[in-house]
Protein backbone atom coordinates (compact mmCIF):
# COMPACT_ATOMS: atom_id res chain seq x y z
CA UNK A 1 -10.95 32.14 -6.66
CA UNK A 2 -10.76 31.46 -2.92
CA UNK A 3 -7.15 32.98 -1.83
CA UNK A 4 -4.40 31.33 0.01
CA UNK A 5 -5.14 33.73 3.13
CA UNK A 6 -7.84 30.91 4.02
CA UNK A 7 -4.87 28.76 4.98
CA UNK A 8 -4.11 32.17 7.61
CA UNK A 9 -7.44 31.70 9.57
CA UNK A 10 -6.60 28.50 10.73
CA UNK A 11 -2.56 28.86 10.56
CA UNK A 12 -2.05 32.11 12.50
CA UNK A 13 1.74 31.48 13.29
CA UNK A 14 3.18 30.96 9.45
CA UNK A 15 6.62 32.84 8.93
CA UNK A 16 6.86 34.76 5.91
CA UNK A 17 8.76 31.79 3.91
CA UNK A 18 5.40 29.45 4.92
CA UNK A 19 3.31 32.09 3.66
CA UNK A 20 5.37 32.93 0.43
CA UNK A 21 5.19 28.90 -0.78
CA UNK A 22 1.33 28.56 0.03
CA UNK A 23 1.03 31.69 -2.21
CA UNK A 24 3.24 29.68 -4.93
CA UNK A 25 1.26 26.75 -4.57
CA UNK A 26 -1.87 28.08 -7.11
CA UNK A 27 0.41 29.43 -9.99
CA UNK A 28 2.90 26.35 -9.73
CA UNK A 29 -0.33 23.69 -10.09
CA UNK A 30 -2.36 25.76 -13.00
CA UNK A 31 0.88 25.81 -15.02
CA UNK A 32 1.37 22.27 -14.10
CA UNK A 33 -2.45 21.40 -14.64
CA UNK A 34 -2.25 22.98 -18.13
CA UNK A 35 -0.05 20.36 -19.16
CA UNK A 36 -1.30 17.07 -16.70
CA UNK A 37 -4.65 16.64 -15.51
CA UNK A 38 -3.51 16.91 -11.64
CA UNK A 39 -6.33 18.49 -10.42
CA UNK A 40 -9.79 18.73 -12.02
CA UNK A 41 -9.90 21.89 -14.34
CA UNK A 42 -13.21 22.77 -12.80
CA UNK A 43 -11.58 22.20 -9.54
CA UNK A 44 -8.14 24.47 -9.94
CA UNK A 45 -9.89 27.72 -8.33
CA UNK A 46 -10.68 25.79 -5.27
CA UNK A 47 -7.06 24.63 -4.64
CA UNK A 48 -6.40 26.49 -1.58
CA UNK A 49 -9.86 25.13 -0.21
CA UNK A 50 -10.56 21.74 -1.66
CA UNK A 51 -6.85 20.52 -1.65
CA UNK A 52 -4.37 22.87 0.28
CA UNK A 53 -6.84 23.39 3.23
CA UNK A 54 -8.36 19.89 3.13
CA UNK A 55 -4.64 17.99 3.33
CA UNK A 56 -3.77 20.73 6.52
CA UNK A 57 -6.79 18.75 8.08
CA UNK A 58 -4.69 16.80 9.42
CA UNK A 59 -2.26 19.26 11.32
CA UNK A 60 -5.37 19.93 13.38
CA UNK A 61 -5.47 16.06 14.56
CA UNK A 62 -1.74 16.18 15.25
CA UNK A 63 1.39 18.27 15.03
CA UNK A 64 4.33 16.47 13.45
CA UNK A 65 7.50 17.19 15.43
CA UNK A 66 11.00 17.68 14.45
CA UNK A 67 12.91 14.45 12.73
CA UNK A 68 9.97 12.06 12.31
CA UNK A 69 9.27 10.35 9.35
CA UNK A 70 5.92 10.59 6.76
CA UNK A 71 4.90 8.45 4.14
CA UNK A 72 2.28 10.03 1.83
CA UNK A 73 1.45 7.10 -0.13
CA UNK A 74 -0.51 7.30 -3.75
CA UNK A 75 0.23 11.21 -3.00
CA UNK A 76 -0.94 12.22 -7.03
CA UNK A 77 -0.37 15.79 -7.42
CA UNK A 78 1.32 16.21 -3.85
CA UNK A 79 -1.89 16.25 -1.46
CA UNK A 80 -1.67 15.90 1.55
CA UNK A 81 2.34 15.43 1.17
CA UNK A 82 3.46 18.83 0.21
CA UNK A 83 1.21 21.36 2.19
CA UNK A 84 2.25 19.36 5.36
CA UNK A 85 6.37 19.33 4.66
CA UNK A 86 5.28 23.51 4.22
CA UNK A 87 3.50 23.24 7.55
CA UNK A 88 5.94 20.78 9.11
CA UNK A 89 9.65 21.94 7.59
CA UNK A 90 11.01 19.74 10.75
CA UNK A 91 9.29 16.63 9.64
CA UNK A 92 10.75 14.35 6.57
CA UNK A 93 8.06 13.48 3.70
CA UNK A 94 8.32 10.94 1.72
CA UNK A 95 5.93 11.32 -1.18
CA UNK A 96 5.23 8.41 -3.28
CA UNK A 97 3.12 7.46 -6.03
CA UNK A 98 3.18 4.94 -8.82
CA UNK A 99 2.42 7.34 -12.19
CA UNK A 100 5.66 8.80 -12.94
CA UNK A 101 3.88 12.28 -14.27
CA UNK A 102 2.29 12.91 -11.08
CA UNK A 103 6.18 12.46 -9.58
CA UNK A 104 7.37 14.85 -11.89
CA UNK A 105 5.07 17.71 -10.99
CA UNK A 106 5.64 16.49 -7.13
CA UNK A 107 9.58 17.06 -7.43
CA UNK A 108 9.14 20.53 -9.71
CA UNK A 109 7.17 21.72 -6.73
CA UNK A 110 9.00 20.42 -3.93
CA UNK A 111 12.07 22.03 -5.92
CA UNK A 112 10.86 25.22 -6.74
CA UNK A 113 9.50 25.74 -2.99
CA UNK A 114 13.37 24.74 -1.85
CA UNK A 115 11.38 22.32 -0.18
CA UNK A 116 13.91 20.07 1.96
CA UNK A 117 12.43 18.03 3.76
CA UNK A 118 10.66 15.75 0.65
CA UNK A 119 11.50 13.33 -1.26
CA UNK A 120 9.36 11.92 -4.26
CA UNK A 121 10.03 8.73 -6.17
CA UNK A 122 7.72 6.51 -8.26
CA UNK A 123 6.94 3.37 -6.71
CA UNK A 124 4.16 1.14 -5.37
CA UNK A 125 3.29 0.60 -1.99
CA UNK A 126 4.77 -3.31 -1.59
CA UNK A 127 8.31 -1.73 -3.25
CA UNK A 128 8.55 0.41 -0.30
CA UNK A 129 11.06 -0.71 2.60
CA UNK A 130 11.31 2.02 4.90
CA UNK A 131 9.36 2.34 8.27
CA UNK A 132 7.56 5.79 8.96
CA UNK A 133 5.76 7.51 12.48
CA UNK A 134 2.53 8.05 10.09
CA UNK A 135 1.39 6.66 6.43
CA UNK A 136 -0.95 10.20 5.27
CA UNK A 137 -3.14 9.59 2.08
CA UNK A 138 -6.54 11.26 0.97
CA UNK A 139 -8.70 9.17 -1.40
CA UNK A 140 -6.26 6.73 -2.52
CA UNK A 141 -8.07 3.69 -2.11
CA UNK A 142 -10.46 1.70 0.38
CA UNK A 143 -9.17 1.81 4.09
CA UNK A 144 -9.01 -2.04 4.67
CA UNK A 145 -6.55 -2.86 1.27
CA UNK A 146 -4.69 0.44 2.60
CA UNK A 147 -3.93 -0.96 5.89
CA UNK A 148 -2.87 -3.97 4.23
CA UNK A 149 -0.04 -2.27 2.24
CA UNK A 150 1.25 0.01 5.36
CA UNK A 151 0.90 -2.62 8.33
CA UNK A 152 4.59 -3.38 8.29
CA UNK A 153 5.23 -0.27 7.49
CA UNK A 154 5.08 1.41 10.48
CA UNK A 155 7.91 2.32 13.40
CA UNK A 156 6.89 0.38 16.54
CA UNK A 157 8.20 3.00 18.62
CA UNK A 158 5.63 6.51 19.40
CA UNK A 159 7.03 9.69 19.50
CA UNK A 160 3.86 11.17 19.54
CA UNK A 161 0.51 11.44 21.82
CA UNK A 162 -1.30 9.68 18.64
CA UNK A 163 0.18 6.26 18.46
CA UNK A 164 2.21 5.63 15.29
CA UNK A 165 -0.52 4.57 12.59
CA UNK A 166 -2.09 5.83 9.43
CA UNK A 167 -4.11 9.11 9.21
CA UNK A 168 -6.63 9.00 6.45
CA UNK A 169 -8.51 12.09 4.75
CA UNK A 170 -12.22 10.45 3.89
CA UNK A 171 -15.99 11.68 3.18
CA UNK A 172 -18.95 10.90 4.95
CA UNK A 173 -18.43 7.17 4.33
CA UNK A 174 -15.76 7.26 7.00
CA UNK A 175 -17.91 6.30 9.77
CA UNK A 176 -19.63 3.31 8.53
CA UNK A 177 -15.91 1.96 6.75
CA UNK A 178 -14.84 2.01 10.15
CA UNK A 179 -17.34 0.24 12.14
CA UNK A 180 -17.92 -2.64 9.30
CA UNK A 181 -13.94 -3.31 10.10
CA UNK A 182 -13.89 -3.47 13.79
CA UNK A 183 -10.60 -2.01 14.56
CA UNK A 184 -9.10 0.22 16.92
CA UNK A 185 -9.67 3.94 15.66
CA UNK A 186 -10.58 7.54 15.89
CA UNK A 187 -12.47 9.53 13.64
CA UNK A 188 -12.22 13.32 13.98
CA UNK A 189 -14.69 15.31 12.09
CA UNK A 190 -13.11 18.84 10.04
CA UNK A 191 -15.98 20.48 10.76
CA UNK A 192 -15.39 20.98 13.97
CA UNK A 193 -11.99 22.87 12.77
CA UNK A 194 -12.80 24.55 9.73
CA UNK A 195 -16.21 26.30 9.56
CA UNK A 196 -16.47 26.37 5.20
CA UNK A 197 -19.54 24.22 4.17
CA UNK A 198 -16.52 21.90 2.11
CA UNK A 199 -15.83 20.13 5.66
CA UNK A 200 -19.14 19.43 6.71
CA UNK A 201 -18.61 16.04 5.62
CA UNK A 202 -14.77 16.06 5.98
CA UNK A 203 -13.72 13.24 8.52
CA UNK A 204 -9.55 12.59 9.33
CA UNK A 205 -9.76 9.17 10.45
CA UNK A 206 -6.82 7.44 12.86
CA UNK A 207 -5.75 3.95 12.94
CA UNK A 208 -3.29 2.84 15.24
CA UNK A 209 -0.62 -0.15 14.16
């Protein structure tokens, strides 16, 4: 099993409470994944890599600062949602998803981690009223019907040096998504952050709104 000290290669400047609920993180979702099929059985040993890691992608693309406001929409289990409110205690999450099991494990986490700054709830993206600085998501569904639910979803006002927007965890696919849609956006590649053979084909992708 790959360790949660991966996360401390990248993250050199964790306090001890940061470090303590990363370690959590791998006995909270196999007890959890015993019960609900969060995260692929054959997958659960490569939670600090394939999920932890993967959703702190995007704290290398952009550091969220104190007070703004994150949706993680179709978050599942919690990714990227809950390693970023660990990364980001400043920031508010808002973690949503529409299968109420997947909510359930999200809150026991987010409780048991004394985890402030998220809130859960079950709902689907057109329910959702609130305005946010970023929509996060990894894998949740093709970019273009994503941008669809979040456009009006999104504070006009930057607070940032990324424009407000939605930052998207994708595959290799990323690039050629992007250029068959012809809007405004940035594609970072992981690889160029994170040297495991994983992020080779890792992209965080940008879209401003």
């Amino acid at each position: 099993m790959i360790a949660s000290t991966v996360i401390y290669r990248y993250f050199a400047d964790l306090s001890d409470e940061q470090k303590q609920q990363f370690e959590l993180l791998y006995k909270l979702y196999s007890d959890w994944n015993s019960k609900i099929n969060i995260i692929s059985r054959k997958d659960i040993e490569n939670l600090y890599l394939h999920h932890v890691l993967h959703s702190l992608g995007i704290a290398k693309i952009i550091g969220f600062k104190s007070g703004s406001d994150i949706l993680d929409l179709g978050t599942g289990g919690g990714f990227p949602g809950i390693p970023l409110a660990i990364l980001f205690p400043k920031a508010n999450f808002h973690l949503v998803d529409s299968i109420g099991k997947k909510i359930r494990v999200v809150r026991h986490v987010a409780d048991f981690l004394s985890l402030t700054n998220v809130v859960a709830e079950q709902k689907r993206a057109e329910d959702i009223e609130l305005k946010y600085d970023f929509v996060v998501g990894r894998a949740v569904t093709k970019v273009p019907i994503l941008c669809s639910w979040v456009r009006n979803k999104i504070k006009t006002k930057s607070i940032h040096n990324l424009k407000n927007g939605l930052i998207y965890l994708k595959g290799e696919e990323a690039t050629e998504q992007m250029q068959a849609m012809k809007m405004n956006h940035n594609i970072y590649s992981l690889a160029d952050y994170f040297i495991e053979d994983y992020f080779q084909t890792k992209k965080v992708v940008h879209l401003p709104m």
